[in-house]
Protein backbone atom coordinates (compact mmCIF):
# COMPACT_ATOMS: atom_id res chain seq x y z
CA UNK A 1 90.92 26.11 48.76
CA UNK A 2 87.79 28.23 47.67
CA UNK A 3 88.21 26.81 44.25
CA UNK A 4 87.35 30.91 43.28
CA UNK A 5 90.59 31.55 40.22
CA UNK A 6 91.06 35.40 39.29
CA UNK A 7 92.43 35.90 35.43
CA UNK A 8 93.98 39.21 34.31
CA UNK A 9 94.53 39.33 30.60
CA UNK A 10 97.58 41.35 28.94
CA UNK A 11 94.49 41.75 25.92
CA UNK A 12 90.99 40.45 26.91
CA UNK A 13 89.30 38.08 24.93
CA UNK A 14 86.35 38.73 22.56
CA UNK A 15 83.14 38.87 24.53
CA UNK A 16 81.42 35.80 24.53
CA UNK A 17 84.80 33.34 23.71
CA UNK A 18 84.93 30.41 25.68
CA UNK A 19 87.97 29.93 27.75
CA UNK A 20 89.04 26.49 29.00
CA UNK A 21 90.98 26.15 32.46
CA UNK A 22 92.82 23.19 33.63
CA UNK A 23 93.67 23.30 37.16
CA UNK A 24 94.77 20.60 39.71
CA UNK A 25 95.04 20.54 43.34
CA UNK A 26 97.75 18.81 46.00
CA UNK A 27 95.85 16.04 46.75
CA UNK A 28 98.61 15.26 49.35
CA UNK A 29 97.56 18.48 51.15
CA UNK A 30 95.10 16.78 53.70
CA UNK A 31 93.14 20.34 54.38
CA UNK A 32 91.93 19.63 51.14
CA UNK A 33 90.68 16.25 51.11
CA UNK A 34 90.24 12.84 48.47
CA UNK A 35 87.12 11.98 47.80
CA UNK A 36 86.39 8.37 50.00
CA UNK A 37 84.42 5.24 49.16
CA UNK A 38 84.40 2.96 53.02
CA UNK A 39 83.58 -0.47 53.46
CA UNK A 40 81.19 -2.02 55.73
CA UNK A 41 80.31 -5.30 56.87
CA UNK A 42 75.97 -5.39 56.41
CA UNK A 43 74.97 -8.64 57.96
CA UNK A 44 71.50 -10.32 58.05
CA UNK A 45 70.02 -13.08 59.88
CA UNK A 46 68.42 -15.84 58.58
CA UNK A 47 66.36 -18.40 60.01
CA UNK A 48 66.82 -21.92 58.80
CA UNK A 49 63.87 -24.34 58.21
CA UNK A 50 63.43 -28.10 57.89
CA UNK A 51 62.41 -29.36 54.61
CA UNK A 52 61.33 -32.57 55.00
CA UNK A 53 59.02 -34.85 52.44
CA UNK A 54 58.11 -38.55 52.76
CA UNK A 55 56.55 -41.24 50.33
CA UNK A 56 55.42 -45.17 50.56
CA UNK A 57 55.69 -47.76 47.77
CA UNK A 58 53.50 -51.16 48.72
CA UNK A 59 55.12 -54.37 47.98
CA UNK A 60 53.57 -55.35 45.07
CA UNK A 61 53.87 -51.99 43.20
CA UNK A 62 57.07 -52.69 43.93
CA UNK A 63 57.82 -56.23 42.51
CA UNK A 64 55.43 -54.87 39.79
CA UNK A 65 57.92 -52.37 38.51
CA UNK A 66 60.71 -54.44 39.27
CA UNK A 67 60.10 -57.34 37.18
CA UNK A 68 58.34 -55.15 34.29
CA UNK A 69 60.83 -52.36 33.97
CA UNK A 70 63.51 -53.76 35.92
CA UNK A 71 63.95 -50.47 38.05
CA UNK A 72 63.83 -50.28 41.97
CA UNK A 73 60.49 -48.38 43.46
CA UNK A 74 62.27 -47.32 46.26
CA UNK A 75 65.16 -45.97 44.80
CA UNK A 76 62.77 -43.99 41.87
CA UNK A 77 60.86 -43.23 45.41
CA UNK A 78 64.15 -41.46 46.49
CA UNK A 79 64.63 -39.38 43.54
CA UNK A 80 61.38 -37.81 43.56
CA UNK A 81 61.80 -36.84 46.88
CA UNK A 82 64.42 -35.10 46.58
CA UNK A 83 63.14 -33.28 43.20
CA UNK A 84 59.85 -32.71 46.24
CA UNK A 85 62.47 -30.98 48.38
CA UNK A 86 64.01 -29.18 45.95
CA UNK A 87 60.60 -27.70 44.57
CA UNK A 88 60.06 -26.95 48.15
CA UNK A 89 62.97 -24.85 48.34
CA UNK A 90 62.93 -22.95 45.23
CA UNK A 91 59.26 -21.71 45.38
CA UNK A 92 60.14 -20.60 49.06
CA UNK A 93 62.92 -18.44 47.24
CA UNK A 94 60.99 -17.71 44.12
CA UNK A 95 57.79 -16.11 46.61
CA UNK A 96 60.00 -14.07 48.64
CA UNK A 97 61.78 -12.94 45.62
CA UNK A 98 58.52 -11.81 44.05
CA UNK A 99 57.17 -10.61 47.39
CA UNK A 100 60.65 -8.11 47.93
CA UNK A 101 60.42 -6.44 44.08
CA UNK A 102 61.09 -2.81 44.23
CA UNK A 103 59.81 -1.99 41.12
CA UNK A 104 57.17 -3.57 37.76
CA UNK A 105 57.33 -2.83 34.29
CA UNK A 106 54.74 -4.67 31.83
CA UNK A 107 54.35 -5.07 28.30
CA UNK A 108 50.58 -5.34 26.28
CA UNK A 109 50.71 -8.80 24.59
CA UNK A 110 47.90 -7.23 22.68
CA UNK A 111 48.71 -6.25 19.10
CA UNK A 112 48.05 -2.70 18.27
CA UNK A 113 45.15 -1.78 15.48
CA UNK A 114 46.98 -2.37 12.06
CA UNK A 115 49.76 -4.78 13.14
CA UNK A 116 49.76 -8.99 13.54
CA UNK A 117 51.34 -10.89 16.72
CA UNK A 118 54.64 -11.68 14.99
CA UNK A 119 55.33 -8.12 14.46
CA UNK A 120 54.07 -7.08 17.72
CA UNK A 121 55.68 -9.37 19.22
CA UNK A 122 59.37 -8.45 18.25
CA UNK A 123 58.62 -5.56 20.55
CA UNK A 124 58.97 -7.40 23.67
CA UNK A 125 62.49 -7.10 23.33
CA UNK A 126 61.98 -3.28 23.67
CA UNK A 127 60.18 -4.34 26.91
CA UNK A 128 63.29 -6.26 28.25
CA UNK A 129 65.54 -2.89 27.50
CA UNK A 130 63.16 -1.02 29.24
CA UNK A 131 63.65 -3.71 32.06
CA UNK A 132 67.44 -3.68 31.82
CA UNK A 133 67.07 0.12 32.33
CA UNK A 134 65.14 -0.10 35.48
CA UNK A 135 67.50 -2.53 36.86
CA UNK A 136 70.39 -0.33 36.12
CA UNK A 137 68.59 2.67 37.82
CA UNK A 138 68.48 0.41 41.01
CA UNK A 139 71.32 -0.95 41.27
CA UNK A 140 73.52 1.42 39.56
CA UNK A 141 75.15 -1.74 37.57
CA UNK A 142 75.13 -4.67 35.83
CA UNK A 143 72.51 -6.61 32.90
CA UNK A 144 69.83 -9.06 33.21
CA UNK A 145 71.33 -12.21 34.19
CA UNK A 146 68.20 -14.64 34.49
CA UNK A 147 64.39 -14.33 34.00
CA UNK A 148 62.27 -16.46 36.41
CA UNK A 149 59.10 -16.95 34.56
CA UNK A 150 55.49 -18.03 34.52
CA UNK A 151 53.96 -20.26 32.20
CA UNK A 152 51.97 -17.91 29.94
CA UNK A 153 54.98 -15.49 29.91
CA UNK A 154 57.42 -18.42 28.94
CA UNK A 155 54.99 -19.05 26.33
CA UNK A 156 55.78 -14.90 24.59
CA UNK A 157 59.74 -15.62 25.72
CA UNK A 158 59.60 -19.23 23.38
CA UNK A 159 58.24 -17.11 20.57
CA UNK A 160 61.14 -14.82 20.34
CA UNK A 161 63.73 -15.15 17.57
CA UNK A 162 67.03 -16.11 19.40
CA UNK A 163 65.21 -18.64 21.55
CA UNK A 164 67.58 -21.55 22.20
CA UNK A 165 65.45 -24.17 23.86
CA UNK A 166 67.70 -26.61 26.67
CA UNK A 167 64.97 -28.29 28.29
CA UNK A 168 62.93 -31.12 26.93
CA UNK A 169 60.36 -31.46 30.02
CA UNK A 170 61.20 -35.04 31.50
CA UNK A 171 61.85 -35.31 34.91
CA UNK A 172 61.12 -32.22 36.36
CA UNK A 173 57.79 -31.14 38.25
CA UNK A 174 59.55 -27.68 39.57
CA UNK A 175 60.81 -24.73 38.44
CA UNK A 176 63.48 -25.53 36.25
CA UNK A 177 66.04 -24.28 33.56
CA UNK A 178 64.29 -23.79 30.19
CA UNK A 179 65.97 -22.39 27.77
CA UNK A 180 67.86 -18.77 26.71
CA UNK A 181 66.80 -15.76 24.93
CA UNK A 182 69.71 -13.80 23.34
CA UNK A 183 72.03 -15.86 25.77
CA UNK A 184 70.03 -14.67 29.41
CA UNK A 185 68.86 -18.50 31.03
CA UNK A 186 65.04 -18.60 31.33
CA UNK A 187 63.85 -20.29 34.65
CA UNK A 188 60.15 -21.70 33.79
CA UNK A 189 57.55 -21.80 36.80
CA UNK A 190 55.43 -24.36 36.48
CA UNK A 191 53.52 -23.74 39.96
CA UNK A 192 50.74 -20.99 39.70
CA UNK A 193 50.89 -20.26 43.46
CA UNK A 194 54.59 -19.98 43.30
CA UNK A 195 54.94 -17.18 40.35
CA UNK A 196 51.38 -16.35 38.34
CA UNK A 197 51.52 -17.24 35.23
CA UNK A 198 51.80 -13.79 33.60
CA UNK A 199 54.56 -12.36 35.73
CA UNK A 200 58.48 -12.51 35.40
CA UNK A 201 61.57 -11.94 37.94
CA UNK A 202 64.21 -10.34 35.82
CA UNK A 203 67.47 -9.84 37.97
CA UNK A 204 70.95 -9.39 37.93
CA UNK A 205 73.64 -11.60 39.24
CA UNK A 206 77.02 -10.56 39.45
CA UNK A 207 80.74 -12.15 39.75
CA UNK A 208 81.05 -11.29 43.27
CA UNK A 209 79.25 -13.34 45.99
CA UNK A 210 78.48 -10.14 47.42
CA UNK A 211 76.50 -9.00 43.97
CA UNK A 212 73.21 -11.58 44.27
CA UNK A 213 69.84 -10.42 44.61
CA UNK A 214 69.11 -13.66 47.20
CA UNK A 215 71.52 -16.65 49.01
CA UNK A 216 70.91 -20.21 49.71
CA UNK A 217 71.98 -21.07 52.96
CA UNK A 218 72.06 -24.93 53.40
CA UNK A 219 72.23 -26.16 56.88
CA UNK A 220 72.24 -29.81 56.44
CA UNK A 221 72.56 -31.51 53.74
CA UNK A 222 69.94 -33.58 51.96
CA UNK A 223 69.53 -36.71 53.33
CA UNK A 224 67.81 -39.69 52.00
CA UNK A 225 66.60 -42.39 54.07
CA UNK A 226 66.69 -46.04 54.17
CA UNK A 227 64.01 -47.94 53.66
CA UNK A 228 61.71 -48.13 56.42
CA UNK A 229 59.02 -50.25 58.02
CA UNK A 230 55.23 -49.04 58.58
CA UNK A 231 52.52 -49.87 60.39
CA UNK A 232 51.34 -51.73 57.57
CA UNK A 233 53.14 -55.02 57.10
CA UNK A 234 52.95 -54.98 53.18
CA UNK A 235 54.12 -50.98 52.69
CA UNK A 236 57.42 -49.64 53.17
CA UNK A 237 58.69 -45.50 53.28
CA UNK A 238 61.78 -43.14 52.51
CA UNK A 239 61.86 -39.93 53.99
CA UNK A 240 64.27 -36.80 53.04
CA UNK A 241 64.74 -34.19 54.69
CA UNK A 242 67.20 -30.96 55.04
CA UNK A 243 67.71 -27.80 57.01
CA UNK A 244 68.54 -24.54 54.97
CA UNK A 245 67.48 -20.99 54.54
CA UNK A 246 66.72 -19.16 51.65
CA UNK A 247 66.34 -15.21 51.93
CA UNK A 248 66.37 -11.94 49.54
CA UNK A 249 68.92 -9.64 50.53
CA UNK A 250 69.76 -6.85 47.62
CA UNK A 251 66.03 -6.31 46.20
CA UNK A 252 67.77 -3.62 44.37
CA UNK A 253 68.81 -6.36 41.79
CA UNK A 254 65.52 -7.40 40.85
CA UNK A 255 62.94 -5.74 38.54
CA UNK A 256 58.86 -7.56 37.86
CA UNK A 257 57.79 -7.59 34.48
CA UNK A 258 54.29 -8.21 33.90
CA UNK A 259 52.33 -9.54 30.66
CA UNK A 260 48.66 -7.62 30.16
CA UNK A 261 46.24 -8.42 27.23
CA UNK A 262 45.30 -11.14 25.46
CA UNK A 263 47.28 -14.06 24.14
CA UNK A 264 47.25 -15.20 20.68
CA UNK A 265 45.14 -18.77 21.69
CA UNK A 266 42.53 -16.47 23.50
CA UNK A 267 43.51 -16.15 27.16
């Protein structure tokens, strides 16, 4: 119980010999005690928000695109909104995530006396350790999963050997999937007063549900109107609109990385 053992040796050991001693306890003896690991239920509360965009098309923009591309306005109208919306969305998730980081780490895009960029450069992956480190102090788990990403620091990640580039730039005027270094998905910020242009998010995501740095809670779906009337006789409008909540709940899983210095083109 005292965990105290008394030896008596028939003929003592040399001084100084090291003596190993394995020793076990009943664990079924409940005076003793099992080490415990308990569960509990953390909730949070998050408030929902509408999201709601609108845009108008005139009717001969529209008959102008129809009978030179032979697309609809309104329906090109209703994908952009929702691409609006969306943008919406993520950069409300993408401040608060920045806004809740426990912890920064930065790396000198400047090249030290002696070397070039391209050597200098292949450091930045000592930066990222140094970043996965960090986040394992915090959390007490996991990798980096997915770096959220400024332009400028986009720019260092593109440069990297292992770089596969997925996304080609069409389409998209949001944050949006850009490519992969050594297999981690970049997310590339296009918005300055979303994410500055210098600074990353670098988090971890696990299997779990319950292993996310931040949650998406969707309300109502997106919803697309119809075409609708104005005031003006020759413009129509679309509308969409949905109600969801987007909040940061395990900061712990989230680690800034900053880019200081100057870049190669002089910023």
């Amino acid at each position: 119980k005292t965990g105290t053992i008394s030896l008596t040796f028939i003929t003592p050991p040399a001084s100084g010999v090291a003596i190993n001693v394995t020793y076990w306890g009943n664990v079924e003896d409940l005076s003793l005690g099992v080490k415990e690991i308990n569960y509990e239920l953390d909730t949070k509360q998050v408030r929902a928000r509408i999201y709601a965009v609108k845009g108008l098309v005139g009717l001969f923009k529209s008959w102008q695109i129809q009978k030179r591309f032979g697309i609809s306005a309104e329906e090109e109208l209703a994908v952009d909104l929702v691409n609006a919306l969306n943008s919406e969305i993520l950069g409300d998730l993408i401040r608060k995530m920045k806004n809740a980081l426990p912890s920064t780490v930065s790396w000198d895009v400047t090249p030290p006396t002696g070397s070039d960029y391209f050597l200098h450069y292949q450091t930045f992956k000592f930066f990222l350790a140094g970043a996965e480190k960090k986040l394992v102090e915090q959390a007490k788990r996991g990798i980096i999963s997915f770096i959220i990403a400024g332009t400028k620091a986009c720019a260092v990640i593109k440069s990297q050997l292992n770089w596969k580039q997925l996304f080609d730039g069409r389409g998209m005027f949001t944050a949006h999937l850009y490519g992969e270094i050594d297999g981690i998905p970049v997310i590339r910020v296009v918005d300055n007063d979303v994410l500055p242009q210098d600074t990353m998010i670098i988090g971890y995501k696990g299997a779990s549900e319950f292993e996310t740095p931040a949650v998406f809670c969707p309300y109502m779906p997106v919803t697309v109107t119809s075409v609708l009337p104005t005031v003006h006789p020759l413009v129509t409008q679309r509308a969409a609109a949905t109600w969801a909540a987007v909040e940061v709940l395990v900061n712990r899983f989230l680690v800034g990385g900053r880019i200081v210095g100057t870049y190669p083109w002089g910023e």
